[in-house]
Protein backbone atom coordinates (compact mmCIF):
# COMPACT_ATOMS: atom_id res chain seq x y z
CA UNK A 1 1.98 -19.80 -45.86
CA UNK A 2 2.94 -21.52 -49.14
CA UNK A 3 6.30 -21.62 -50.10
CA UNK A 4 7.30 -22.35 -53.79
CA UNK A 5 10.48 -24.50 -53.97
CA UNK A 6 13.19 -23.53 -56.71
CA UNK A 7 14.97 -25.91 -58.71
CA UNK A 8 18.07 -23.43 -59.13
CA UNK A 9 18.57 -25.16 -62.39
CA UNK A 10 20.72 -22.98 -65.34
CA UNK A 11 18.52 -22.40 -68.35
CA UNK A 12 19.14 -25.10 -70.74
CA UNK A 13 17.88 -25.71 -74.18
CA UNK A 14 14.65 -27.65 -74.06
CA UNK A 15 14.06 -30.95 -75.24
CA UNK A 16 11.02 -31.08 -77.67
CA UNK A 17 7.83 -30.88 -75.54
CA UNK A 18 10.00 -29.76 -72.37
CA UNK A 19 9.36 -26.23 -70.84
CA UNK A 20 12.50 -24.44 -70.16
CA UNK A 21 13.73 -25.41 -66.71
CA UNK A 22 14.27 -21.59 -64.34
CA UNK A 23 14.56 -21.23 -61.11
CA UNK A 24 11.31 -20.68 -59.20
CA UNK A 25 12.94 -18.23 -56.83
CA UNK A 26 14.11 -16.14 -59.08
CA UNK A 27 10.87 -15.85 -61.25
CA UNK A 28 8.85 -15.22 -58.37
CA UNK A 29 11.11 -12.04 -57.09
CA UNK A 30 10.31 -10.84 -60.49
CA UNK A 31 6.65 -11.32 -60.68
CA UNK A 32 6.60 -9.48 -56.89
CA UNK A 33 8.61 -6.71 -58.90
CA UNK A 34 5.77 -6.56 -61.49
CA UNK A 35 2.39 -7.22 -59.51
CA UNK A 36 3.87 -4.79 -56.82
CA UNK A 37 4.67 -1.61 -60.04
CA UNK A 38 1.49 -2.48 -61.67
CA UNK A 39 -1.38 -3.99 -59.64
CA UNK A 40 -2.56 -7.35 -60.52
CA UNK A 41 -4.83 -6.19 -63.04
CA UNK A 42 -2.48 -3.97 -64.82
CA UNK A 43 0.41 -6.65 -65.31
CA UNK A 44 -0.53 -8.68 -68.52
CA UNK A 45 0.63 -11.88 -68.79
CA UNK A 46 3.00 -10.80 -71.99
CA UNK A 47 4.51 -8.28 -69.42
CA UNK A 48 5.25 -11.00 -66.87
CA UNK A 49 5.90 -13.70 -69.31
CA UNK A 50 8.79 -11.35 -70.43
CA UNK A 51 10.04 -10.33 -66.64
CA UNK A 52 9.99 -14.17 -66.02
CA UNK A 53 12.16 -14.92 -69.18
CA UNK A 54 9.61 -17.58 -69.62
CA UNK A 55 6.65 -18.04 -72.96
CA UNK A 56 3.19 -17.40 -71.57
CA UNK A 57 2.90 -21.24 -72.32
CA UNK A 58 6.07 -22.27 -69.71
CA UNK A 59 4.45 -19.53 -67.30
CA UNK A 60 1.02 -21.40 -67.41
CA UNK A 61 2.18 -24.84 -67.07
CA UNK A 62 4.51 -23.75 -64.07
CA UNK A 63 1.83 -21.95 -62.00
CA UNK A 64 -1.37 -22.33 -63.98
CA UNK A 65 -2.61 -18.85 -64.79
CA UNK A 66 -2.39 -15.22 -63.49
CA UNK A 67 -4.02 -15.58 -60.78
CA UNK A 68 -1.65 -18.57 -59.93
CA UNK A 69 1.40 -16.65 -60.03
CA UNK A 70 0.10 -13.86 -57.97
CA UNK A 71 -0.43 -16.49 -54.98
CA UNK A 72 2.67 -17.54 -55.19
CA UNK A 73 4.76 -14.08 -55.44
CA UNK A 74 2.33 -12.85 -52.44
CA UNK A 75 3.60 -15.31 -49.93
CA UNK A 76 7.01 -15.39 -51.00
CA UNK A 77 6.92 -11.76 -50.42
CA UNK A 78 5.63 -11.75 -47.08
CA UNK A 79 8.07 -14.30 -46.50
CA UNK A 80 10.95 -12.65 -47.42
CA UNK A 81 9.90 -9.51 -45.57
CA UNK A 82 9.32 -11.57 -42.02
CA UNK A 83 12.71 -12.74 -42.62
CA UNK A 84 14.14 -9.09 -43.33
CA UNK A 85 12.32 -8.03 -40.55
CA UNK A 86 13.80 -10.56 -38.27
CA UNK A 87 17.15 -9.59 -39.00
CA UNK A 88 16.06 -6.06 -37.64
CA UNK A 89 14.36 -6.66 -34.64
CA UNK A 90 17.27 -9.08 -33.56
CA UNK A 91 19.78 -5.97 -33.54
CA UNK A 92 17.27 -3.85 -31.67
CA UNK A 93 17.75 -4.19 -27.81
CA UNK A 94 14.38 -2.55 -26.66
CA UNK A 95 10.80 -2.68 -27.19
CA UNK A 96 10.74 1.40 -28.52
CA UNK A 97 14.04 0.84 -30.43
CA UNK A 98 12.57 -2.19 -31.96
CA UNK A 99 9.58 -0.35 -32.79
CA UNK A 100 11.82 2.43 -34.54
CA UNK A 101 13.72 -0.13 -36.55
CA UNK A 102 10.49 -1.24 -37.75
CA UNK A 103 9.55 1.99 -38.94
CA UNK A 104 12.94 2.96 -40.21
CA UNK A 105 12.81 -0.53 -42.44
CA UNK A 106 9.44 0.94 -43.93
CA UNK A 107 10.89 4.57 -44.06
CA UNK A 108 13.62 2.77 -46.03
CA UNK A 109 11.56 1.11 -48.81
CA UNK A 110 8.90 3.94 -49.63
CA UNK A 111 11.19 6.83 -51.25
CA UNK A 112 12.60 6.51 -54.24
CA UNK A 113 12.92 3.58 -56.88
CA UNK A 114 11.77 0.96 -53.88
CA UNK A 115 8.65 3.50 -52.89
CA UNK A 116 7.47 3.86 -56.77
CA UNK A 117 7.37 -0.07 -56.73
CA UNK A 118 5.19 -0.02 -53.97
CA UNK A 119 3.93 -2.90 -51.58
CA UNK A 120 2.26 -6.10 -52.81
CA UNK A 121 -0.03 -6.28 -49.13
CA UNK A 122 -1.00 -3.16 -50.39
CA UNK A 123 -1.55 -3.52 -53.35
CA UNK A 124 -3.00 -7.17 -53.09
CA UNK A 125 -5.50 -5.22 -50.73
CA UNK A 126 -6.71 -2.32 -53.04
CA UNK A 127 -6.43 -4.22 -56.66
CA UNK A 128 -7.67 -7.75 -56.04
CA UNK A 129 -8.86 -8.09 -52.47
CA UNK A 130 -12.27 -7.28 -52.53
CA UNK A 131 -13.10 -9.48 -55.92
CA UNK A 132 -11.58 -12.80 -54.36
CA UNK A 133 -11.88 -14.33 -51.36
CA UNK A 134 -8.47 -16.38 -51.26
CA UNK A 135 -6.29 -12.83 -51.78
CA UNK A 136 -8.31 -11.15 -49.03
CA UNK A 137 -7.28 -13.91 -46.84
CA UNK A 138 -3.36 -13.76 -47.50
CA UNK A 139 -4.16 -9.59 -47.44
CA UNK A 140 -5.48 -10.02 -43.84
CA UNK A 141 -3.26 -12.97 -42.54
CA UNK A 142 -0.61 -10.70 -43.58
CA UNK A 143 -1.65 -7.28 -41.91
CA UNK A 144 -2.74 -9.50 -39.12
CA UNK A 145 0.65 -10.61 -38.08
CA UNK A 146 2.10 -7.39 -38.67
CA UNK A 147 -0.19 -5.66 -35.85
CA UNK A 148 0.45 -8.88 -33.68
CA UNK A 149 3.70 -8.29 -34.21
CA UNK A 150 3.20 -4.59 -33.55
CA UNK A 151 1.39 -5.30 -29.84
CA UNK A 152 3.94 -7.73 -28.76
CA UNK A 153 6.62 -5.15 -29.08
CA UNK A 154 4.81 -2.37 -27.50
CA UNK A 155 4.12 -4.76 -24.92
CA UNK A 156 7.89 -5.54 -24.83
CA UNK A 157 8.43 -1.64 -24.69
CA UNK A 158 6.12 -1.36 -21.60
CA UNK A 159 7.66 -4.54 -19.71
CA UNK A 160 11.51 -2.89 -20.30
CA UNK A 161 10.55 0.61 -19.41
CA UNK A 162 10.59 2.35 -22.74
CA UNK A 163 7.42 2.51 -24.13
CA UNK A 164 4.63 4.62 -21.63
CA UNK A 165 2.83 1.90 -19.64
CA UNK A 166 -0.78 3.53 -19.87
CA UNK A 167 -1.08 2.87 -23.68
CA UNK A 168 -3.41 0.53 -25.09
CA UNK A 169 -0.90 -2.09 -26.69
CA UNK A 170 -3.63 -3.16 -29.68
CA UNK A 171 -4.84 -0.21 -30.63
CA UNK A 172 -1.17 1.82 -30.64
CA UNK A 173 -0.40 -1.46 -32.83
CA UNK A 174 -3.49 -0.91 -35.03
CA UNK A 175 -2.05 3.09 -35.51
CA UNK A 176 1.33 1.61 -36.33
CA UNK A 177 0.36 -0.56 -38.47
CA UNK A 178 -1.54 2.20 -39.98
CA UNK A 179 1.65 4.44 -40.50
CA UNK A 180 3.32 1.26 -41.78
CA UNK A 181 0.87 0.86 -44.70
CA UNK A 182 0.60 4.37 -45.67
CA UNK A 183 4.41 4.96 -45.53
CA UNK A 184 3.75 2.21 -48.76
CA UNK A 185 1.27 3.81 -50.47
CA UNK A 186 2.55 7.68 -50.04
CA UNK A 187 6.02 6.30 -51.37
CA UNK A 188 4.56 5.21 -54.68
CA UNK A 189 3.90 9.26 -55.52
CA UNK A 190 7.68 9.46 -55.35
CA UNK A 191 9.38 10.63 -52.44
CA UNK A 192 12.46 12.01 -50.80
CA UNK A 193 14.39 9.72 -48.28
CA UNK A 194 14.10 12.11 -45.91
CA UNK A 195 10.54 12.72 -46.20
CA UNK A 196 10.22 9.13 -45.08
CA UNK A 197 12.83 9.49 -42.59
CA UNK A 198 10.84 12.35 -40.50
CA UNK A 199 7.81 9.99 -40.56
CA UNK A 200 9.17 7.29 -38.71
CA UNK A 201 11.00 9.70 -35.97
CA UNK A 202 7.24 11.34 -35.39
CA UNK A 203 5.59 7.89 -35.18
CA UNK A 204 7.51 7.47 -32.18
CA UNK A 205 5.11 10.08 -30.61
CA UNK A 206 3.02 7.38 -30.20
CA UNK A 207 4.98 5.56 -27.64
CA UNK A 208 5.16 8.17 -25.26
């Protein structure tokens, strides 16, 4: 995926004709903050414009229009995730309690503040998907390596004994992933921690 490098410069006054310098990183984490509240259709560019600290001219010129920006949030987001993931799965020392920090990391971000902002896949999937062909490739690459992801630890569950050996390791990965999703989009309604919480202990279920 493409990766957006930041220049991690302090804002400075501009010379005449400069855009303001900003640090890419930084703008990006608040577009995904913005696209992921408001769908890409629903954030205006004066909206991110102002979340970026940047004029709708510096925001143009740095990423070339809406569409632009959303492309490069989207795969720093999935980015960052893998890598928050990572740090999860590395703790885990089984397949099944892999698979449960999975679902507790989703749990986690779909109650409250986190779960109103909702998921950009998701999002990207429902609001913009089906009109362009570009965002329904990151949508799919995305959901893609989650359920590969998904199969190779069920498989990993199976091989060490805690996950039931007769399942079907791509489609219990398919239902996962299913869970996954819709622990995003039932958290933008607004719920309870422990609502969440139960969710993942029940997914479980599906390992025995």
């Amino acid at each position: 995926m493409a990766y957006m490098t930041a220049t991690h410069a302090s804002p400075r006054r501009p010379g005449p004709g400069r855009p303001r310098e900003f640090d890419t990183e930084l703008a990006l984490d608040r577009a995904i903050a913005v696209f992921s509240e408001r769908g890409f259709h629903g954030a205006a560019i004066s909206d991110l414009a102002q979340a970026l600290g940047l004029t709708a001219g510096s925001l143009y010129k740095a990423f070339t229009d809406k569409r632009g920006l959303f492309l490069a949030a989207f795969d720093r987001y999935v980015a960052l995730r893998a890598e928050r993931l990572g740090l999860v799965l590395a703790a885990a020392p089984t397949g099944r309690a892999k698979i449960k920090a999975v679902l507790d990391f989703y749990a986690g971000n779909s109650h409250g503040a986190d779960g109103r902002q909702g998921c950009l896949v998701v999002g990207g999937a429902v609001d913009i998907a089906t009109a362009d062909a570009e965002v329904a490739a990151r949508v799919a690459g995305a959901l893609a390596a989650n359920e590969e992801r998904l199969a190779a630890l069920v498989a990993l569950g199976q091989a060490d004994g805690s996950v039931a050996p007769h399942l079907d390791a791509a489609v219990t990965a398919r239902l996962l992933l299913c869970v996954l999703q819709g622990m995003r989009v039932v958290g933008k309604t607004g719920r309870e921690r422990a609502e969440m919480a139960v969710l993942a202990d029940g997914a479980l279920k599906l390992l025995d």
